[in-house]
PDB file of N, CA and C in Angstrom:
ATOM      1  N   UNK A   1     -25.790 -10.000  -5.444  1.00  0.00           N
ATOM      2  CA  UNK A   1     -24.859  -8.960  -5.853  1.00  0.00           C
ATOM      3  C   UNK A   1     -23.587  -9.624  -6.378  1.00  0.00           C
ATOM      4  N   UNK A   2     -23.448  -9.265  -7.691  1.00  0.00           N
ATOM      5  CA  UNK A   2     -21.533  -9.460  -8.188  1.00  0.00           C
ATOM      6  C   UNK A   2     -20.993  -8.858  -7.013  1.00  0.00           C
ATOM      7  N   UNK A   3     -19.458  -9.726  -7.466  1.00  0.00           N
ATOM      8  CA  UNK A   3     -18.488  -9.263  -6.288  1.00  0.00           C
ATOM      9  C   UNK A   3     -18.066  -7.905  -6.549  1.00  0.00           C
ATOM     10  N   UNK A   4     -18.318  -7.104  -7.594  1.00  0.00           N
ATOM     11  CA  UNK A   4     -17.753  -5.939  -8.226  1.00  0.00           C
ATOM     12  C   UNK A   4     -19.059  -5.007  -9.384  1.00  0.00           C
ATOM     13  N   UNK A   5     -19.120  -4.076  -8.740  1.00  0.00           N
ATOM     14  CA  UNK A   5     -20.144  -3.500  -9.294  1.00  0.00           C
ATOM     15  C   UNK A   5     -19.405  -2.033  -9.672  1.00  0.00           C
ATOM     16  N   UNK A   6     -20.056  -1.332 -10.739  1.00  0.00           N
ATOM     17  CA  UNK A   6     -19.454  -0.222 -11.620  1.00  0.00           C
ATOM     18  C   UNK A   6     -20.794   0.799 -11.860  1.00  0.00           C
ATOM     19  N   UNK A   7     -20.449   1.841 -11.143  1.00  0.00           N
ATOM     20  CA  UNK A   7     -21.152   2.955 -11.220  1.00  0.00           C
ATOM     21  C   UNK A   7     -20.600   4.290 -11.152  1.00  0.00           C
ATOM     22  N   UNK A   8     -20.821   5.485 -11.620  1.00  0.00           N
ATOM     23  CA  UNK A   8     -20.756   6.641 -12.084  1.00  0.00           C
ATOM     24  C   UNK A   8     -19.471   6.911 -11.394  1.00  0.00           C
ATOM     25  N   UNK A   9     -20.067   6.557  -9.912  1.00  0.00           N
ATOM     26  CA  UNK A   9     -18.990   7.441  -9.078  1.00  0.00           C
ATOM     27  C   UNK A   9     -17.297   6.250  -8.691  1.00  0.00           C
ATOM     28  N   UNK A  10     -17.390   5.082  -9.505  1.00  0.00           N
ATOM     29  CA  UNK A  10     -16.302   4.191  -9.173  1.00  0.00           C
ATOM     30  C   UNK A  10     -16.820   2.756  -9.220  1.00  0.00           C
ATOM     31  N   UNK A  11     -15.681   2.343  -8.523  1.00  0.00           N
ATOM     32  CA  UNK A  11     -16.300   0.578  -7.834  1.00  0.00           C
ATOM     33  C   UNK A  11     -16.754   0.144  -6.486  1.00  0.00           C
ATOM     34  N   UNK A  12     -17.600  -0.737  -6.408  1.00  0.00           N
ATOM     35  CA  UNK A  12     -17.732  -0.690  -5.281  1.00  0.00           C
ATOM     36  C   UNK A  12     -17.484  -2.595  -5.319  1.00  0.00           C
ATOM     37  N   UNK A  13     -16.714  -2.884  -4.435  1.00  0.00           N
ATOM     38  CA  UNK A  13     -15.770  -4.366  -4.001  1.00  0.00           C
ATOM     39  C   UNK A  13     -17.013  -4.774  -2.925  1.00  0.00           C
ATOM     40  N   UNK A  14     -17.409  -6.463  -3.188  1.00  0.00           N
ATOM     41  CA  UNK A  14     -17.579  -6.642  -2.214  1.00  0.00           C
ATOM     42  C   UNK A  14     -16.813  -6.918  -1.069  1.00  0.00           C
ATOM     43  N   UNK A  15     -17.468  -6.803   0.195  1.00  0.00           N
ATOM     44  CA  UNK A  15     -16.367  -7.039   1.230  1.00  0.00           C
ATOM     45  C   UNK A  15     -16.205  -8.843   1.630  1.00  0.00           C
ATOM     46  N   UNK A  16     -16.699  -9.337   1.311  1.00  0.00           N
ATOM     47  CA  UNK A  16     -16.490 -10.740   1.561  1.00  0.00           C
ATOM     48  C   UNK A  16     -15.621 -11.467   0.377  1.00  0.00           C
ATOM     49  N   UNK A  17     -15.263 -10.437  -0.242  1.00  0.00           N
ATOM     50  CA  UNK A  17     -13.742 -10.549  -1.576  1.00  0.00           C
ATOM     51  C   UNK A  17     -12.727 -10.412  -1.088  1.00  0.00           C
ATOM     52  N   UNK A  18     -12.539  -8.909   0.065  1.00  0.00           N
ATOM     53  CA  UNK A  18     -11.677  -8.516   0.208  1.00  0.00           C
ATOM     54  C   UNK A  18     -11.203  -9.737   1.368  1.00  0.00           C
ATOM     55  N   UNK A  19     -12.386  -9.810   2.375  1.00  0.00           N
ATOM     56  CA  UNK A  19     -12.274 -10.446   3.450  1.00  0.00           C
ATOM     57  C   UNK A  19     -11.445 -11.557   3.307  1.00  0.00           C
ATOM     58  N   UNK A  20     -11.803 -12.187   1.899  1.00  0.00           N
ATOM     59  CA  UNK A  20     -11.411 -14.103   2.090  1.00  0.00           C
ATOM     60  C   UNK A  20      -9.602 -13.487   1.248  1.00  0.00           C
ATOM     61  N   UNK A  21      -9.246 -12.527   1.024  1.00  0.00           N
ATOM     62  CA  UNK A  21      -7.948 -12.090   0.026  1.00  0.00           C
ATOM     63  C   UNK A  21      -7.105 -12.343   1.459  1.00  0.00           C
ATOM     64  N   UNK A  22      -7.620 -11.688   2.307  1.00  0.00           N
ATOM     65  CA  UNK A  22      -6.778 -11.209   3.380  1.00  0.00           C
ATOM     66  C   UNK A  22      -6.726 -11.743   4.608  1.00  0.00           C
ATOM     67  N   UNK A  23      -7.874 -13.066   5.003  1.00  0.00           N
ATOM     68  CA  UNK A  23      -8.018 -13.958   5.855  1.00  0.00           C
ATOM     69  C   UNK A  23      -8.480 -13.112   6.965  1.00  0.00           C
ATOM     70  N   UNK A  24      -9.560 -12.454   6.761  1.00  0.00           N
ATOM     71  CA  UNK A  24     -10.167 -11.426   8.221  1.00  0.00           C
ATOM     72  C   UNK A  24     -12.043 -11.752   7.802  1.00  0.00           C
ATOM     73  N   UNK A  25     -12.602 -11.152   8.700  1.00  0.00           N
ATOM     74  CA  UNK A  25     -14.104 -11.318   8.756  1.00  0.00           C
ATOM     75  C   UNK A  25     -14.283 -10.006   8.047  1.00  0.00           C
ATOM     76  N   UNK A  26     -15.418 -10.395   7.022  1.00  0.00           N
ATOM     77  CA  UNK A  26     -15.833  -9.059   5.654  1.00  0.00           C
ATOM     78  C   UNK A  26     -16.368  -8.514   6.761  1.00  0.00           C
ATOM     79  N   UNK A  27     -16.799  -8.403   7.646  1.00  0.00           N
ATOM     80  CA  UNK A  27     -17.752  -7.227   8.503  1.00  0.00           C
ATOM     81  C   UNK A  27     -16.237  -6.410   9.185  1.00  0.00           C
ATOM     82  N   UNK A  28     -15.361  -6.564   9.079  1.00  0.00           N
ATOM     83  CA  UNK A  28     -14.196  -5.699   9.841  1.00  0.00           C
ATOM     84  C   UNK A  28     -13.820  -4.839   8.375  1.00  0.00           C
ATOM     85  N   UNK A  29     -14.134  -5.001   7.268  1.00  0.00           N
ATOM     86  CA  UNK A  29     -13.526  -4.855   6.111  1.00  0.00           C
ATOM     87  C   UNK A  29     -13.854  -3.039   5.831  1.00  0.00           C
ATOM     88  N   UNK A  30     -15.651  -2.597   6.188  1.00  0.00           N
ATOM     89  CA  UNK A  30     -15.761  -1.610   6.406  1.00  0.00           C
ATOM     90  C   UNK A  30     -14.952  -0.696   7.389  1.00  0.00           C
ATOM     91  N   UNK A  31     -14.758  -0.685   8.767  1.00  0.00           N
ATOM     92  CA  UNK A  31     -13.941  -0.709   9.497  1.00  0.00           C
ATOM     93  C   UNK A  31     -12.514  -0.153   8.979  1.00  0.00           C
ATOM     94  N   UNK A  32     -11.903  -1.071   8.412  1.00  0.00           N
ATOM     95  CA  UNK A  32     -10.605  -0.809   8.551  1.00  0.00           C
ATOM     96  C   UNK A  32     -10.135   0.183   6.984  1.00  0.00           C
ATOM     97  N   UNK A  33     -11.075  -0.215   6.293  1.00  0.00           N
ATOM     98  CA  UNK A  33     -11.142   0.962   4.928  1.00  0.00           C
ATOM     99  C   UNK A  33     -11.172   2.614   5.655  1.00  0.00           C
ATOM    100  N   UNK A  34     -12.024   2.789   6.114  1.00  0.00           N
ATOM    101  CA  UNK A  34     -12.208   3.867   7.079  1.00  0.00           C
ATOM    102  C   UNK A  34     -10.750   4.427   7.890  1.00  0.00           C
ATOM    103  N   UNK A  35     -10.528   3.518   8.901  1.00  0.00           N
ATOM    104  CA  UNK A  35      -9.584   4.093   9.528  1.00  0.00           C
ATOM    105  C   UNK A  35      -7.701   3.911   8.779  1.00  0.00           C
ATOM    106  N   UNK A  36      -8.081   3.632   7.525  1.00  0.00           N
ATOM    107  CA  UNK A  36      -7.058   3.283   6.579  1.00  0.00           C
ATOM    108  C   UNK A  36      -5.914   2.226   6.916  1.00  0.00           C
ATOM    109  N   UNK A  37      -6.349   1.177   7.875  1.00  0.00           N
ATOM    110  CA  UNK A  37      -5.795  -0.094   7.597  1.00  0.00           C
ATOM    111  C   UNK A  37      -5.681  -1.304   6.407  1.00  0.00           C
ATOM    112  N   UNK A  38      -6.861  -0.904   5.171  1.00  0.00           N
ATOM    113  CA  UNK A  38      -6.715  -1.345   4.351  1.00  0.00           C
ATOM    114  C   UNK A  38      -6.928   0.328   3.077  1.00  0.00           C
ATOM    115  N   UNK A  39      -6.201   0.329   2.597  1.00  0.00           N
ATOM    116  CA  UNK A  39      -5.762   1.196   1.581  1.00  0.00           C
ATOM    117  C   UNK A  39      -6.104   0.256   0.196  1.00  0.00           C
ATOM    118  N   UNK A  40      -6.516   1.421  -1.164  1.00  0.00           N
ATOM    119  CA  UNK A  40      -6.946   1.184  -2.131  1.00  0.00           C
ATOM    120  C   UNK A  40      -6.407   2.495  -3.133  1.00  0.00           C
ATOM    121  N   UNK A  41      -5.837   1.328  -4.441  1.00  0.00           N
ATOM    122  CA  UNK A  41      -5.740   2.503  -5.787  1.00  0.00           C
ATOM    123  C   UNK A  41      -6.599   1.987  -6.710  1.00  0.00           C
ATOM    124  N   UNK A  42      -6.708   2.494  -7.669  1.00  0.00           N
ATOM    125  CA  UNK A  42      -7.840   2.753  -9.359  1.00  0.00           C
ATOM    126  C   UNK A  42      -6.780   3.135 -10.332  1.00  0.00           C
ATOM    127  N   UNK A  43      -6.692   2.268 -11.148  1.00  0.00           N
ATOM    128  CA  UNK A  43      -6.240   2.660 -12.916  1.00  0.00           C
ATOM    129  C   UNK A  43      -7.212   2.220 -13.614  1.00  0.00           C
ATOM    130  N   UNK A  44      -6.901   3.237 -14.267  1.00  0.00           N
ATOM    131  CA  UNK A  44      -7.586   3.228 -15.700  1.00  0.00           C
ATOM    132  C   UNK A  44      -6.837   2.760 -17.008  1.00  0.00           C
ATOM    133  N   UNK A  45      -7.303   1.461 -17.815  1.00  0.00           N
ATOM    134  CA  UNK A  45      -6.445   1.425 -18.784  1.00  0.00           C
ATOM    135  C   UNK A  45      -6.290   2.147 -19.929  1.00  0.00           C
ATOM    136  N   UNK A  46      -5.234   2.324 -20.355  1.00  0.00           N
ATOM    137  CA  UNK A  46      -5.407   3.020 -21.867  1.00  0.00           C
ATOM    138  C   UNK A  46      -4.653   1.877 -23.029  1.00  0.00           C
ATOM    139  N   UNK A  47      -4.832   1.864 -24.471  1.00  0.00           N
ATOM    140  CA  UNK A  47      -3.969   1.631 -25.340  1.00  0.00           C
ATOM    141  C   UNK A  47      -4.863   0.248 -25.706  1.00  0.00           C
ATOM    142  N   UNK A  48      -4.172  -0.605 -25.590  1.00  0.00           N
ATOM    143  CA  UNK A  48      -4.606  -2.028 -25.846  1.00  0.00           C
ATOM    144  C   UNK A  48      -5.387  -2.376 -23.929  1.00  0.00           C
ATOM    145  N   UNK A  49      -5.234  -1.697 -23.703  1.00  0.00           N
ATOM    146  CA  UNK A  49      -5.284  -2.055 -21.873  1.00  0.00           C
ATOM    147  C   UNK A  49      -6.796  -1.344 -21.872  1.00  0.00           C
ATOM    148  N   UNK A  50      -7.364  -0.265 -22.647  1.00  0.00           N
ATOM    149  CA  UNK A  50      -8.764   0.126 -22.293  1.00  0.00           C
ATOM    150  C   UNK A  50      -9.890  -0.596 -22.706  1.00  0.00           C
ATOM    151  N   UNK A  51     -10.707  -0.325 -21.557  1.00  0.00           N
ATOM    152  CA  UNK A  51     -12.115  -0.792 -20.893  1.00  0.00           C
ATOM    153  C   UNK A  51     -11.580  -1.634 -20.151  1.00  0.00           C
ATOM    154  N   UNK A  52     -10.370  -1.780 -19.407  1.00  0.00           N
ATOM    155  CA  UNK A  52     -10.078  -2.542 -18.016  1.00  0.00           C
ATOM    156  C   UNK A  52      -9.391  -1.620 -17.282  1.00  0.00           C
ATOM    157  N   UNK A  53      -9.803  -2.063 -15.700  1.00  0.00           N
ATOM    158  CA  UNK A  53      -9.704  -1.088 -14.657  1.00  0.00           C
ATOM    159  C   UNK A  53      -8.615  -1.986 -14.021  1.00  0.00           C
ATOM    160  N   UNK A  54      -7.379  -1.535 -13.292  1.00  0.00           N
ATOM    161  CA  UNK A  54      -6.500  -2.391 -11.934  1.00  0.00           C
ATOM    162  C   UNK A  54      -7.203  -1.916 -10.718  1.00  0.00           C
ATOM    163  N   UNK A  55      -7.349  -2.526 -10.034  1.00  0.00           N
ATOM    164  CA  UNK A  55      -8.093  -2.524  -8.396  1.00  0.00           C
ATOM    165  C   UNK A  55      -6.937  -2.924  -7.532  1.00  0.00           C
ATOM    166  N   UNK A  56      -6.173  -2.548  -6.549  1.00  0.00           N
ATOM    167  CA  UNK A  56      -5.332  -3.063  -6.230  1.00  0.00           C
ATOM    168  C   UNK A  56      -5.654  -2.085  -4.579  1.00  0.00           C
ATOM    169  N   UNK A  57      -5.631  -3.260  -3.518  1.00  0.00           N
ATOM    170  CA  UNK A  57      -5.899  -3.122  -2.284  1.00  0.00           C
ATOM    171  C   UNK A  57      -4.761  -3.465  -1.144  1.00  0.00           C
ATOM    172  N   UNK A  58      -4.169  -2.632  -0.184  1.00  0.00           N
ATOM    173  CA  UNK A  58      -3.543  -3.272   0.475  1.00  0.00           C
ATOM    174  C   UNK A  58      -3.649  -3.253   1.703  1.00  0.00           C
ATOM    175  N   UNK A  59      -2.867  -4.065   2.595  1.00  0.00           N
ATOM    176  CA  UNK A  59      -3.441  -4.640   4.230  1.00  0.00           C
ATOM    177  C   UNK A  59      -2.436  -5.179   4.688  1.00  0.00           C
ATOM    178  N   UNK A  60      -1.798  -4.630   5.651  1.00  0.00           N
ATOM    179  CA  UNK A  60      -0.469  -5.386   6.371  1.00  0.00           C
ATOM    180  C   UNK A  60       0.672  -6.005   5.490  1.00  0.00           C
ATOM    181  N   UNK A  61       1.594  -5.063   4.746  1.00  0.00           N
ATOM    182  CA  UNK A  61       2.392  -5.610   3.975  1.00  0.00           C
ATOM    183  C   UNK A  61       1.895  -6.947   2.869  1.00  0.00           C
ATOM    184  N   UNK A  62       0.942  -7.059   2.045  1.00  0.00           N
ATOM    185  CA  UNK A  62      -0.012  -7.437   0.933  1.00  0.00           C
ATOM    186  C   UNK A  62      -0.774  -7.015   0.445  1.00  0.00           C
ATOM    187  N   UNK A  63      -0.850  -7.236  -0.781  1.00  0.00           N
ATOM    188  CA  UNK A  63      -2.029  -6.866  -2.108  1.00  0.00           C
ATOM    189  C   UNK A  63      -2.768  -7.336  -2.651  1.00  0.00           C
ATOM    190  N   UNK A  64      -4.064  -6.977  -2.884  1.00  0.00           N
ATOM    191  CA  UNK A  64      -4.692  -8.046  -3.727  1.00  0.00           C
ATOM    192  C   UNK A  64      -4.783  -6.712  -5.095  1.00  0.00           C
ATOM    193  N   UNK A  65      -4.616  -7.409  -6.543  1.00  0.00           N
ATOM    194  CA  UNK A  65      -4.503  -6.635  -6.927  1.00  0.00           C
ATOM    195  C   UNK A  65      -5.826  -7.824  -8.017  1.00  0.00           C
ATOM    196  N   UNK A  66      -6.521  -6.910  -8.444  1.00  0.00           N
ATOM    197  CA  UNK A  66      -8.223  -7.252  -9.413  1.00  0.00           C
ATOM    198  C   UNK A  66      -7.924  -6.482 -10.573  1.00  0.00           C
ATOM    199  N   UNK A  67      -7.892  -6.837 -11.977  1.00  0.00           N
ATOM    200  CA  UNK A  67      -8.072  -6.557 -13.183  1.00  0.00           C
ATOM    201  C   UNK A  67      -9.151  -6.881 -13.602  1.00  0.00           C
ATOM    202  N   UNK A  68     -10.154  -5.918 -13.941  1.00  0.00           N
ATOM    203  CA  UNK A  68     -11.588  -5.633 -14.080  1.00  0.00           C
ATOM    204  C   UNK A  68     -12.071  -5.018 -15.570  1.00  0.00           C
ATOM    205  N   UNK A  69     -13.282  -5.545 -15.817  1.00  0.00           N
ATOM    206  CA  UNK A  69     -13.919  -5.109 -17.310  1.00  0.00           C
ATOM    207  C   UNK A  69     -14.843  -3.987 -17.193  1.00  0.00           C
ATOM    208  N   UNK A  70     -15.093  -3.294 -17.932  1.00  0.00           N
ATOM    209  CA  UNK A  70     -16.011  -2.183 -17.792  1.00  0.00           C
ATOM    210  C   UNK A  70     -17.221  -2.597 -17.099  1.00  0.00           C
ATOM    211  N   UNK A  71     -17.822  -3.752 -16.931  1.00  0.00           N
ATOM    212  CA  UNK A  71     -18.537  -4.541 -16.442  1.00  0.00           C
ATOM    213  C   UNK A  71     -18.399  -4.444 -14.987  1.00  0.00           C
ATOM    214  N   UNK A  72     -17.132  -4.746 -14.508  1.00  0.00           N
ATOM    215  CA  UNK A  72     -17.172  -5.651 -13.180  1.00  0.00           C
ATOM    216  C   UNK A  72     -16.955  -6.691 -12.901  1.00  0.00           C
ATOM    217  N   UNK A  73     -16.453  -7.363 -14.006  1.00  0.00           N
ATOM    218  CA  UNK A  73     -16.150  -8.756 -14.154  1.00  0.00           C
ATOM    219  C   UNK A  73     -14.442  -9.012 -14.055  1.00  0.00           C
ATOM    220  N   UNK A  74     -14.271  -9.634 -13.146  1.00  0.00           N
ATOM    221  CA  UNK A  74     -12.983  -9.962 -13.121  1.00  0.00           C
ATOM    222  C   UNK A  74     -12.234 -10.915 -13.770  1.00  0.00           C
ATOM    223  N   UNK A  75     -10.784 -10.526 -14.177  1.00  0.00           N
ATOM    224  CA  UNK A  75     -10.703 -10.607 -15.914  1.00  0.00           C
ATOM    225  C   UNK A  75      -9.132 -11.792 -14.962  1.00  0.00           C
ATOM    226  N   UNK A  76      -8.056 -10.855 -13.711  1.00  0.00           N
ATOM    227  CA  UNK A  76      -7.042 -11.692 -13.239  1.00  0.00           C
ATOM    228  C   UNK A  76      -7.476 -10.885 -12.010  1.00  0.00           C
ATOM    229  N   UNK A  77      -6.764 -11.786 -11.076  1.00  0.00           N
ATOM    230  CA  UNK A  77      -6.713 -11.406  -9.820  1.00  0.00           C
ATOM    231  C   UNK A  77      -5.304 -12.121  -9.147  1.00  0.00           C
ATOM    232  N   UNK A  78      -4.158 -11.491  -8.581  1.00  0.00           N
ATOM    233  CA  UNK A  78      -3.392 -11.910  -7.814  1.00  0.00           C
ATOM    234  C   UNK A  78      -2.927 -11.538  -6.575  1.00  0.00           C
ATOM    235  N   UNK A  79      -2.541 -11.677  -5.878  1.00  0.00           N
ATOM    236  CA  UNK A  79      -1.769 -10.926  -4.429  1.00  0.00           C
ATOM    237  C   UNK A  79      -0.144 -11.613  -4.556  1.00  0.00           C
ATOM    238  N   UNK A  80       0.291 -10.563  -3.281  1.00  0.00           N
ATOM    239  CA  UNK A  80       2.036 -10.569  -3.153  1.00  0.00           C
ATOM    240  C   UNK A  80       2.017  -9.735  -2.006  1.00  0.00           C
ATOM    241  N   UNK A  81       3.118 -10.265  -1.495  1.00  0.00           N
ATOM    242  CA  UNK A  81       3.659  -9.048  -0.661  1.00  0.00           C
ATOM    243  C   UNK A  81       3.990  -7.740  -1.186  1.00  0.00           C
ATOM    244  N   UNK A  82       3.945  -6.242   0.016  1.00  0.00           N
ATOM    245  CA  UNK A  82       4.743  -5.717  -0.794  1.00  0.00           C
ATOM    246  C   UNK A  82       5.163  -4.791   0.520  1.00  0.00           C
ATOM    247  N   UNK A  83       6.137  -4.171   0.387  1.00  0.00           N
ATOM    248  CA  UNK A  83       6.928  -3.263   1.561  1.00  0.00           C
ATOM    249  C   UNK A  83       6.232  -2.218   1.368  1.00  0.00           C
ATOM    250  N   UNK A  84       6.300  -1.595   3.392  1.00  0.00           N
ATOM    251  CA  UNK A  84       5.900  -0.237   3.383  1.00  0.00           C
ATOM    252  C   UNK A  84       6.152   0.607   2.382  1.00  0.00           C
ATOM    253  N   UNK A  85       7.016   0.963   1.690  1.00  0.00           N
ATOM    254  CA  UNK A  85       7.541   1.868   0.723  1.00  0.00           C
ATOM    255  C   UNK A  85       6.640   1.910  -0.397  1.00  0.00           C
ATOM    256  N   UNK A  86       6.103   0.816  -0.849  1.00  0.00           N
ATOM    257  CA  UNK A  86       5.145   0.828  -1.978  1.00  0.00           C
ATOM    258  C   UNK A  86       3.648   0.783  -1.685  1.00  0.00           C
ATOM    259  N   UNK A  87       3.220   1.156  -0.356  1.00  0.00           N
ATOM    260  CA  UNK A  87       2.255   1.417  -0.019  1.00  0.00           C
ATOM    261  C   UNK A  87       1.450   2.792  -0.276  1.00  0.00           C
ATOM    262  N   UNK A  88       0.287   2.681  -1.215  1.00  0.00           N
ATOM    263  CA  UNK A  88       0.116   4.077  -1.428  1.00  0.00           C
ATOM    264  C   UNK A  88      -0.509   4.883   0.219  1.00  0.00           C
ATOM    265  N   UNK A  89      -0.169   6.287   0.180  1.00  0.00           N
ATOM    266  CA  UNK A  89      -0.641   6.773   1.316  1.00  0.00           C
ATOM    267  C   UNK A  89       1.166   6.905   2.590  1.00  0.00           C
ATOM    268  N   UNK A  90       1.451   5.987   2.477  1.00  0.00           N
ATOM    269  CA  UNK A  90       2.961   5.482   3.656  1.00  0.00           C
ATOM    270  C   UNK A  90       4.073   6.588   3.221  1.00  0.00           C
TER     271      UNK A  90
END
C-alpha cells in the first residue's frame, strides 16, 4: 500500500506516516483520530494550485502538513508547531 491513497469518499493516510511525523506507535494512530487527539483538515486546490490536495494533521501543539497529487503522491511535506488557537476543532 502507498502511504496515501485517493478514493471517492477522500484520503485515506497511512498510519505508520502519521506515526513516524509524530514519534508514537501507528497502532495508537487509529485510537487517537477517534477520540480526537489527533485532528485533521482537507483543501482543495484551485488556480495554479489544482489537482493538489493540503493534508494537514495535528497532535499536541504540531502539524504535519502533506501536499498531495490527485494521485496520492506526495508532492512537500513539512511540520511546525502550532498553538491551541490554530487548532482546527479548539
Amino acid at each position: 500500500m502507498s502511504q496515501i491513497s485517493v478514493s471517492a469518499e477522500g484520503f485515506v493516510v497511512d498510519a505508520e506516516l502519521l506515526g513516524s511525523a509524530f514519534g508514537v506507535a501507528a497502532e495508537t494512530i487509529p485510537e487517537e483520530m477517534r477520540n480526537g487527539d489527533i485532528t485533521s483538515r482537507s483543501e482543495t486546490g484551485v488556480g495554479e494550485d489544482a489537482g493538489k490536495s493540503r493534508l494537514t494533521f495535528y497532535r499536541e501543539g504540531r502539524a504535519l502538513r502533506l501536499v498531495v497529487n490527485a494521485k496520492g503522491e506526495i508532492l512537500s511535506r513539512s511540520s511546525f508547531p502550532v498553538s491551541k488557537g490554530r487548532r482546527p476543532g479548539q
